[in-house]
N, C-alpha and C. Protein backbone atom coordinates (compact mmCIF):
# COMPACT_ATOMS: atom_id res chain seq x y z
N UNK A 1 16.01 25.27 18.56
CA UNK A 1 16.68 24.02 18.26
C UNK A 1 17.56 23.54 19.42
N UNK A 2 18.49 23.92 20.01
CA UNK A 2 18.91 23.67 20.96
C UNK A 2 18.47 23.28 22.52
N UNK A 3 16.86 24.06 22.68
CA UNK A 3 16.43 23.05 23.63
C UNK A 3 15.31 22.20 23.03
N UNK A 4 15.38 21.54 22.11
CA UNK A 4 14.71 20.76 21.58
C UNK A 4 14.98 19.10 22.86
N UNK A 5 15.78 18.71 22.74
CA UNK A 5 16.37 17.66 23.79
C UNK A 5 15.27 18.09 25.24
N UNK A 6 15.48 19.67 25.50
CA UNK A 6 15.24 19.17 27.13
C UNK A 6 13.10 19.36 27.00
N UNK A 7 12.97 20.08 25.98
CA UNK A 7 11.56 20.06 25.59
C UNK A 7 10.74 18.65 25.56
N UNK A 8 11.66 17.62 24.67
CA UNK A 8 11.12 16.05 24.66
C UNK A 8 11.13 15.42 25.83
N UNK A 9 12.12 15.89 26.72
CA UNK A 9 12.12 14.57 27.86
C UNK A 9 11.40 15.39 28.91
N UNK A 10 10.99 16.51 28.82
CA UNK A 10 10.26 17.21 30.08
C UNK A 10 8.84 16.38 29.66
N UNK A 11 8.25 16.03 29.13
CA UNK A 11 7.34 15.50 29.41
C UNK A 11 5.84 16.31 28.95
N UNK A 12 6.04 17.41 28.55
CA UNK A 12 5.26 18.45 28.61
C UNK A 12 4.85 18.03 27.39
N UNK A 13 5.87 17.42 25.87
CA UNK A 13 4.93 16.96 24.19
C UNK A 13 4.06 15.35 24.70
N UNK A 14 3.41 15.63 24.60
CA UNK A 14 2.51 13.93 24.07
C UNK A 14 2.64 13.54 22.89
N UNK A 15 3.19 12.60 22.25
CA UNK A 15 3.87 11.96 21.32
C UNK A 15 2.91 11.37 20.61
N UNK A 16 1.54 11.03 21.36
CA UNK A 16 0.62 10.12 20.76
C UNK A 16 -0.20 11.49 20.06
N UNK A 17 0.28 12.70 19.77
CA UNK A 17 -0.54 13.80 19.32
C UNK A 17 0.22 14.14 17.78
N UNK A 18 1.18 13.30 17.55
CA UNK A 18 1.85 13.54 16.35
C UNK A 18 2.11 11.71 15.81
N UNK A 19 2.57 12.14 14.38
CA UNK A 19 2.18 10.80 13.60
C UNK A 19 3.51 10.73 12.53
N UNK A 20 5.05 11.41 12.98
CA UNK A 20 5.67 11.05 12.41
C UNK A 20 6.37 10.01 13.00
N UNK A 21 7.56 9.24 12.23
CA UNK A 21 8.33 8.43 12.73
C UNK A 21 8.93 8.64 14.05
N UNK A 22 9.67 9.84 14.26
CA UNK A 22 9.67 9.90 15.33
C UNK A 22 8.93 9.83 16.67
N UNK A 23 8.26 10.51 16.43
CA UNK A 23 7.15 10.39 17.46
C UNK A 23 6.61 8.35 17.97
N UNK A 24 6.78 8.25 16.61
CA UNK A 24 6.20 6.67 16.74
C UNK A 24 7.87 5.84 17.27
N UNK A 25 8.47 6.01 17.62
CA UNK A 25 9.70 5.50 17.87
C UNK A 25 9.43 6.12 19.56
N UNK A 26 9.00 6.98 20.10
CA UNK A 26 9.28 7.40 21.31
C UNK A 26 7.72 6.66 22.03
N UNK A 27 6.95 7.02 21.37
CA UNK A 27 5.43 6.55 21.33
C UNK A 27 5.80 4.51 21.58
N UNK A 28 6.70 3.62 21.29
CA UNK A 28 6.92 2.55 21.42
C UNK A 28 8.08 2.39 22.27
N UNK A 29 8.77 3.14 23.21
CA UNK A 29 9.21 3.30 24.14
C UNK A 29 10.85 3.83 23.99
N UNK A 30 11.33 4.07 22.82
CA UNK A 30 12.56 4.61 22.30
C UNK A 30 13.35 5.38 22.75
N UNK A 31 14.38 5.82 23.50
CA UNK A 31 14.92 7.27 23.33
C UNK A 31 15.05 8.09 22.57
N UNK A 32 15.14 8.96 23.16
CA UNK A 32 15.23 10.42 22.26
C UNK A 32 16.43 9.66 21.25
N UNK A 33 17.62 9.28 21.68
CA UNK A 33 18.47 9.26 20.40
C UNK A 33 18.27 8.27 19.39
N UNK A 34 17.61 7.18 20.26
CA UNK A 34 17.33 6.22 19.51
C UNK A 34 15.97 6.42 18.12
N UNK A 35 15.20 7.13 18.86
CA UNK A 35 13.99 8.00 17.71
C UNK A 35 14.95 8.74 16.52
N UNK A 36 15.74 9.66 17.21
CA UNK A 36 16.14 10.23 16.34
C UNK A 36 17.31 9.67 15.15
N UNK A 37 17.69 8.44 15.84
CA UNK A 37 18.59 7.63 14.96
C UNK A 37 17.45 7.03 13.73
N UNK A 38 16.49 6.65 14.32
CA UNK A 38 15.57 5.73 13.12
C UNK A 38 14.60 7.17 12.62
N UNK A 39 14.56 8.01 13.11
CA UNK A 39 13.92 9.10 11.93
C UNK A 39 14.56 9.34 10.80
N UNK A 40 15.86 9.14 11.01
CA UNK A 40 17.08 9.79 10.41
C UNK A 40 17.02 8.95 9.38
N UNK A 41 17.63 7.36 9.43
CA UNK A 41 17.07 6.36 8.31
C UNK A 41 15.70 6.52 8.09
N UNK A 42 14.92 7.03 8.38
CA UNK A 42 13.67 7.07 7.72
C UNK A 42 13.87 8.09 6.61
N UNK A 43 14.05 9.08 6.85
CA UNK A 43 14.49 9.85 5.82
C UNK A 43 15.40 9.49 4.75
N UNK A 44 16.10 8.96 5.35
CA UNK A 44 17.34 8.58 3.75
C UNK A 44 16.72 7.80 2.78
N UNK A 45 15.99 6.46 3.83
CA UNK A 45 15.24 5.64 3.37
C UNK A 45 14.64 6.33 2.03
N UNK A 46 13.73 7.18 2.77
CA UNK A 46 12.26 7.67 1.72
C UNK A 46 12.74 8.83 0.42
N UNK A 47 14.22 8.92 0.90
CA UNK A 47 14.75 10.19 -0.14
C UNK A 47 15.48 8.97 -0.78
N UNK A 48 15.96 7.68 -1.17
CA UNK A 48 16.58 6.73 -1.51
C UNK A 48 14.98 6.25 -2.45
N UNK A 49 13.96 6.21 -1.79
CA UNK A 49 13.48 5.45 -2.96
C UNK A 49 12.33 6.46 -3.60
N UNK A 50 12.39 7.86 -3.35
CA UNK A 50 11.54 8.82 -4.43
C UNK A 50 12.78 8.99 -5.63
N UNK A 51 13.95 9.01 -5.35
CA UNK A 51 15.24 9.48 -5.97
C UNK A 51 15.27 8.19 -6.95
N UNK A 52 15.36 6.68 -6.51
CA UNK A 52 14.71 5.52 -7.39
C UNK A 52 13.67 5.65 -8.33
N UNK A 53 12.56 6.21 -7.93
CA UNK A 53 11.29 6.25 -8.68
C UNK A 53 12.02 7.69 -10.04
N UNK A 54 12.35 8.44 -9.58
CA UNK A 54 12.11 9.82 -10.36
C UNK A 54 13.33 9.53 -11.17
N UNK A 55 14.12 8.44 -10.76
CA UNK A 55 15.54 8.36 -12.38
C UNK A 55 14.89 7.83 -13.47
N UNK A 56 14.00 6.86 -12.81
CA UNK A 56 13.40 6.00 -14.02
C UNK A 56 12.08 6.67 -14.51
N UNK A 57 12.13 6.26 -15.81
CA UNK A 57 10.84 7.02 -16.76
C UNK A 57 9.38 6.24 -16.41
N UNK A 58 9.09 6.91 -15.47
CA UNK A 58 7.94 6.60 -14.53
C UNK A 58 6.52 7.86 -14.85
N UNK A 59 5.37 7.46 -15.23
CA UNK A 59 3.98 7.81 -15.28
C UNK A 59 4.54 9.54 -14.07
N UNK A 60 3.92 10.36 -14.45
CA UNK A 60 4.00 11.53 -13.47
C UNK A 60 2.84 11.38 -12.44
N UNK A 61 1.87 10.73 -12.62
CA UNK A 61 0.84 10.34 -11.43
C UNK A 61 1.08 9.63 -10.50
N UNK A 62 2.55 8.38 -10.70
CA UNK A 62 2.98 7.54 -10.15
C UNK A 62 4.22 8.04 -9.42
N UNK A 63 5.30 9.06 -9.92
CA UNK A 63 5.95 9.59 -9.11
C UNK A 63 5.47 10.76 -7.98
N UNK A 64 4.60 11.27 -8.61
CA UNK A 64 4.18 12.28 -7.68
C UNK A 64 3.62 11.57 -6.21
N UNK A 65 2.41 10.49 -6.56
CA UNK A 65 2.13 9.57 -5.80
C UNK A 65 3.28 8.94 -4.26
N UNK A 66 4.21 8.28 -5.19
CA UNK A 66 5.88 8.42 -4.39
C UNK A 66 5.99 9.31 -3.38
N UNK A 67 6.14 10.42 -3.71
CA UNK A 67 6.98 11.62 -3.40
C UNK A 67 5.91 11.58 -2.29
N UNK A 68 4.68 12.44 -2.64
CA UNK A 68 3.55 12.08 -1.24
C UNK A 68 3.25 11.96 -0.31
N UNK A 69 3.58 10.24 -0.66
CA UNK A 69 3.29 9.06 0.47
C UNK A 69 4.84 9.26 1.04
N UNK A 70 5.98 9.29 0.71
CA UNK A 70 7.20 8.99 1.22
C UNK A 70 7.65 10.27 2.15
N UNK A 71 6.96 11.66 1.68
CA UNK A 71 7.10 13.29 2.59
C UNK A 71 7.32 12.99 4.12
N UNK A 72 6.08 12.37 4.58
CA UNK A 72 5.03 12.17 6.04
C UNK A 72 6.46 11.48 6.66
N UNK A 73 6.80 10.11 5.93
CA UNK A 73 7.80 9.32 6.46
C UNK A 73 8.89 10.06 6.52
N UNK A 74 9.76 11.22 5.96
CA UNK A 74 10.53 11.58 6.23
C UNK A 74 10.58 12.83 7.49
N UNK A 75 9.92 13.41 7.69
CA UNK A 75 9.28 14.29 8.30
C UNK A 75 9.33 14.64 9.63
N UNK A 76 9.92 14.94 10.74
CA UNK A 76 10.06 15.29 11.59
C UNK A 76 9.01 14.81 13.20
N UNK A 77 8.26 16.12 12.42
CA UNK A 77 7.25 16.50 13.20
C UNK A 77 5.91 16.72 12.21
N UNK A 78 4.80 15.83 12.68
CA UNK A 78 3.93 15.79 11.78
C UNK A 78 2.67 15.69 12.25
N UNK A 79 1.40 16.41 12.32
CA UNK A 79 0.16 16.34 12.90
C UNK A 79 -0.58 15.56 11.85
N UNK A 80 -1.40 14.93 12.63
CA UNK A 80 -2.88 14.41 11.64
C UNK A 80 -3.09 15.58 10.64
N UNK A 81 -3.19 16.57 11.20
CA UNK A 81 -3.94 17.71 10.09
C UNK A 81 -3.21 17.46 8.92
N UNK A 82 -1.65 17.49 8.98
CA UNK A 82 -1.00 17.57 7.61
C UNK A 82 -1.42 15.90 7.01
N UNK A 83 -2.03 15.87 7.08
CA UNK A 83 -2.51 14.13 6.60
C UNK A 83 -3.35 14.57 5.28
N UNK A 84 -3.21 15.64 4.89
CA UNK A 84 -4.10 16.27 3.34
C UNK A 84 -3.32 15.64 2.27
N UNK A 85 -1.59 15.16 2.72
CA UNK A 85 -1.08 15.13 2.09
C UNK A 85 -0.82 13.63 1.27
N UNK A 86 -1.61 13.03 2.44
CA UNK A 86 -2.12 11.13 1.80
C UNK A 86 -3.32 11.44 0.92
N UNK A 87 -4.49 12.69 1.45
CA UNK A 87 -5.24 12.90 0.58
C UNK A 87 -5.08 12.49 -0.89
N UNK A 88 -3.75 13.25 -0.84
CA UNK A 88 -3.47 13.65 -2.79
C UNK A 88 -2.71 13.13 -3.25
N UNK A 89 -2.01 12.42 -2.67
CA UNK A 89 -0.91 10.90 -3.29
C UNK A 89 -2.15 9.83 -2.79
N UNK A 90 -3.22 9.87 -2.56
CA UNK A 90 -4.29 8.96 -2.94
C UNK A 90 -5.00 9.18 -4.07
N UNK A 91 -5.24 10.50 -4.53
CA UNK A 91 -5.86 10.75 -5.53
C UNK A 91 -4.71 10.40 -6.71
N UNK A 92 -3.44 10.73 -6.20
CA UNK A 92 -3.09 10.37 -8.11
C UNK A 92 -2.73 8.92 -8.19
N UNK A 93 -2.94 8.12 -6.79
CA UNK A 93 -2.88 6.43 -7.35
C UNK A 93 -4.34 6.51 -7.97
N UNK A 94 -5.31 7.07 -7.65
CA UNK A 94 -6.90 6.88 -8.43
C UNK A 94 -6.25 7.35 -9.71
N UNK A 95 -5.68 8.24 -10.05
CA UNK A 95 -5.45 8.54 -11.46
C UNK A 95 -4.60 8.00 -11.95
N UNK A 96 -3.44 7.22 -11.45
CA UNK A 96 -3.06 6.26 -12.29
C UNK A 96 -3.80 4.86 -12.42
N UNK A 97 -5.00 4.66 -11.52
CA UNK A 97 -5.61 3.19 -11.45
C UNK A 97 -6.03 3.37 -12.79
N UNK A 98 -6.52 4.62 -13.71
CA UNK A 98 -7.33 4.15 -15.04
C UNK A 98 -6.19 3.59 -15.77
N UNK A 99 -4.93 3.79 -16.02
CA UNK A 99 -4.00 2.91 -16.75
C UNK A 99 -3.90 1.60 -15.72
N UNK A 100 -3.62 1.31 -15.04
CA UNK A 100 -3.01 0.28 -14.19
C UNK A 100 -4.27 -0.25 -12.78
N UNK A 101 -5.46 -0.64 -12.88
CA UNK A 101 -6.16 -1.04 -12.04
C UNK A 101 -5.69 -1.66 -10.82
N UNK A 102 -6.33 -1.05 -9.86
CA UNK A 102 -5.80 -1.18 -7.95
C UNK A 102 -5.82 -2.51 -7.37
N UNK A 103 -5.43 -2.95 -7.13
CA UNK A 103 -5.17 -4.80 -6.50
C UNK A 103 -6.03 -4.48 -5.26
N UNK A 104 -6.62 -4.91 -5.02
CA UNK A 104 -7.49 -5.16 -3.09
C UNK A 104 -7.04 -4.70 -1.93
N UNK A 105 -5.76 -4.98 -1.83
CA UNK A 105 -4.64 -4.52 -0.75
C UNK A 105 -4.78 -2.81 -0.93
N UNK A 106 -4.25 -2.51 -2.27
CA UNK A 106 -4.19 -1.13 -2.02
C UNK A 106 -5.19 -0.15 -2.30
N UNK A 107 -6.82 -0.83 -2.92
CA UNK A 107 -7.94 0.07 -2.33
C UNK A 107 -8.05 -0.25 -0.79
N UNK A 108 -8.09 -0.94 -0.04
CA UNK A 108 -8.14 -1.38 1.48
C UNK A 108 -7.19 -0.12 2.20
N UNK A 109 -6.25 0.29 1.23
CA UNK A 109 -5.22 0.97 1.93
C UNK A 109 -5.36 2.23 1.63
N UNK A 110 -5.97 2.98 0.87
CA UNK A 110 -6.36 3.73 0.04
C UNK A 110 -7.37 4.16 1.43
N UNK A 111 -8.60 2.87 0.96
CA UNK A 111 -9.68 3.95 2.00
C UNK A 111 -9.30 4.03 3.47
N UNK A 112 -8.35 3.60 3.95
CA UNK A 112 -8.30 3.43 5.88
C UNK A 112 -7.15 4.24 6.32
N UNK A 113 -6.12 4.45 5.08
CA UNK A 113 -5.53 5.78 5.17
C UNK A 113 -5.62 7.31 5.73
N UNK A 114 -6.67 7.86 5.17
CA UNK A 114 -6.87 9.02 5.95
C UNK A 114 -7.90 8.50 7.35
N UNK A 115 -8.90 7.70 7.63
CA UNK A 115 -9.69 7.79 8.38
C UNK A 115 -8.66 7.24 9.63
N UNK A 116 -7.60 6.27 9.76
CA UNK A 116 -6.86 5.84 10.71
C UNK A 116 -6.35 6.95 10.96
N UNK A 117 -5.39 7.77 10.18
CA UNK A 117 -4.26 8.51 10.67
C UNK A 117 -5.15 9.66 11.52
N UNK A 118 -6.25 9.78 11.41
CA UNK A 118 -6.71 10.83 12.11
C UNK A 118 -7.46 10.11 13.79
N UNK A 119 -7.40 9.18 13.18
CA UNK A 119 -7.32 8.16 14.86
C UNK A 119 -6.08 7.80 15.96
N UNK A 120 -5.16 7.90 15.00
CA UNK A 120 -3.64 7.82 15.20
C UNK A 120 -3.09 8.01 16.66
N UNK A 121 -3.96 9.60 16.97
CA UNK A 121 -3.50 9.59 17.87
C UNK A 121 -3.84 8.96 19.16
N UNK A 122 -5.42 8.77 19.29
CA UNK A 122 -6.35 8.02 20.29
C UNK A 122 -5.66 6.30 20.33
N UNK A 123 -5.53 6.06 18.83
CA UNK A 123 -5.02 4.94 19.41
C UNK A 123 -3.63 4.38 19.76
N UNK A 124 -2.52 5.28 20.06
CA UNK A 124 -1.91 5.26 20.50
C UNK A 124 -1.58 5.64 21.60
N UNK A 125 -2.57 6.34 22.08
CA UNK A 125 -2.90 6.72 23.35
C UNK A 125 -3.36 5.38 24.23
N UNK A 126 -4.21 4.63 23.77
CA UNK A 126 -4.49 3.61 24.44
C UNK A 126 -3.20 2.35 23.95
N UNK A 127 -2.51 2.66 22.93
CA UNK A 127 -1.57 0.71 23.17
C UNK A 127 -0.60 2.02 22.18
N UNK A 128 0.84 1.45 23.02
CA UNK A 128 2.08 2.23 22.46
C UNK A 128 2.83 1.32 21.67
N UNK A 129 1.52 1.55 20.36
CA UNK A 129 2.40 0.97 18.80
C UNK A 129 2.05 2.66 17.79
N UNK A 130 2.99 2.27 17.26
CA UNK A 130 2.79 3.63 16.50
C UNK A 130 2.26 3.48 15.15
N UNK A 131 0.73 3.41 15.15
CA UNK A 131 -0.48 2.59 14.79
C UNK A 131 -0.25 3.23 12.75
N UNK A 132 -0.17 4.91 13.07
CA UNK A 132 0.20 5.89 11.61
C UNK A 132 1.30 5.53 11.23
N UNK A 133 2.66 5.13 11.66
CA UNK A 133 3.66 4.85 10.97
C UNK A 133 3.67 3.85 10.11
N UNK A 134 2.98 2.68 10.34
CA UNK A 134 2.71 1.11 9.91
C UNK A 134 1.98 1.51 9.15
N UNK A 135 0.69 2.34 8.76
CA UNK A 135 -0.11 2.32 7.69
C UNK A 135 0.81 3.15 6.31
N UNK A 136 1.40 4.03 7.29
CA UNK A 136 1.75 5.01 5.88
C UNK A 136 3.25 4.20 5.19
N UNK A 137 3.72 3.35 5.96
CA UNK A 137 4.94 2.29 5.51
C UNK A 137 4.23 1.59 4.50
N UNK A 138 2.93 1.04 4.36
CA UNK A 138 2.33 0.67 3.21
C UNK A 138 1.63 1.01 2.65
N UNK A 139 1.60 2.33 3.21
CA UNK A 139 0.99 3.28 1.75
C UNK A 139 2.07 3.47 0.51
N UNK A 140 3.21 3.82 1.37
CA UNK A 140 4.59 4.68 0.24
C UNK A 140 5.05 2.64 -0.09
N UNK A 141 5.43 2.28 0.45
CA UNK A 141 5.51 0.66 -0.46
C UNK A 141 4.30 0.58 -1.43
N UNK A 142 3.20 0.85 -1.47
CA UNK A 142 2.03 0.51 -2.75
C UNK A 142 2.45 1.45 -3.54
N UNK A 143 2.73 2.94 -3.40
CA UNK A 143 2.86 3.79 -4.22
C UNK A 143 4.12 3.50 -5.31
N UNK A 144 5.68 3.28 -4.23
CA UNK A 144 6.52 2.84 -4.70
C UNK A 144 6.70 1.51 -5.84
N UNK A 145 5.56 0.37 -5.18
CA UNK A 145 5.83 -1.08 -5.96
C UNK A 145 4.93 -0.26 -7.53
N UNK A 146 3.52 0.38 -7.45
CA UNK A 146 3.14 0.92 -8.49
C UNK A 146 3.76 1.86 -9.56
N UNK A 147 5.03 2.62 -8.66
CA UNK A 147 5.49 3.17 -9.87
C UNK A 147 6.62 2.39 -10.79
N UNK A 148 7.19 1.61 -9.87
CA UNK A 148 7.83 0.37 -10.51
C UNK A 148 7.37 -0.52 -11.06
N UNK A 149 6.37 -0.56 -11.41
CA UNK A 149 5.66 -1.99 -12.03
C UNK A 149 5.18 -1.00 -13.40
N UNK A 150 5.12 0.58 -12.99
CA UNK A 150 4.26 1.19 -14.19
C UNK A 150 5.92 1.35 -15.16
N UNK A 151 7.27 1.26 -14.45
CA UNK A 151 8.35 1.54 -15.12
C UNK A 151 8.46 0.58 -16.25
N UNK A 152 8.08 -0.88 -15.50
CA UNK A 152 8.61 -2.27 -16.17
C UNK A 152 7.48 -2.39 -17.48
N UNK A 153 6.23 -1.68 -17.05
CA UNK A 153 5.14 -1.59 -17.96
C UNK A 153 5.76 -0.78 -18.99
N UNK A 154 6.24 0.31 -19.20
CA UNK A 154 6.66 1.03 -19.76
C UNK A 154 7.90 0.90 -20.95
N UNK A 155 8.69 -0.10 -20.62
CA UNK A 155 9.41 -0.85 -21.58
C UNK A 155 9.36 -1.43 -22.25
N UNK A 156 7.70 -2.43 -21.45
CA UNK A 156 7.42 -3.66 -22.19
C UNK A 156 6.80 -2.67 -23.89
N UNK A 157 6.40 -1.94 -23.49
CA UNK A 157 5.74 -1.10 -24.55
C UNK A 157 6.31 -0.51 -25.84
């Protein structure tokens, strides 16, 4: 932990080989503190709105879903490989679609999910946008607006 600092700026990590926020903050030309300032709200962020989802009496396919999609975003340090983990907060939006059917946007998002993030890194290699952060920001927003819409469903009832 402590030479973590001189590890990043030696030059020796390639940034476009990982797919968390951070990485995508340095990957778009950031400093180290500045990455690490917006990882940091990334995290509160994503622990602010699983902590939203899980007060309210929300479908368990729909929080789990949450939790998921919102992990990756909080996350440090994160390889494509751990991308199993959109896998299965994709599968339980499929299992909540039989109560609540998928709007266009978020099958679109659903299927380009895993096949991008495992591109993630190539294409950030060629243009320094941090191509995985932007998809999985609207993955955990679909997951999130779905478990809130399954909350408001849930009252109406």
């Amino acid at each position: 932990m402590p030479d973590t600092d001189r590890v990043y700026t030696s030059g020796s990590i390639k940034f476009a080989d990982f797919i968390s926020v951070f990485a995508g903050a340095r990957i778009a030309g950031r400093s180290i503190e500045t990455a690490t300032v917006i990882q940091a709200a990334a995290a509160v962020a994503m622990t602010a709105l699983v902590a939203l989802v899980f007060l309210r009496r929300v479908p368990i396919a729909a929080r789990n879903a949450t939790l998921l999609a919102c992990t990756p975003l909080a996350a440090t340090v994160l390889m494509p490989s751990d991308q199993i983990i959109v896998l299965v907060a994709g599968a339980r939006l499929l299992r909540d679609a039989r109560r609540a059917p998928l709007g266009s946007v978020e099958v679109a998002t659903l299927a380009a999910a895993y096949p991008l993030s495992m591109l993630a890194p190539l294409l950030s290699s060629v243009q320094p946008f941090p191509n995985y952060v932007a998809l999985q920001l609207v993955f955990a927003a679909i997951c999130d607006r779905r478990a809130l819409i399954a909350n408001t469903h849930r009252r109406e009832d």
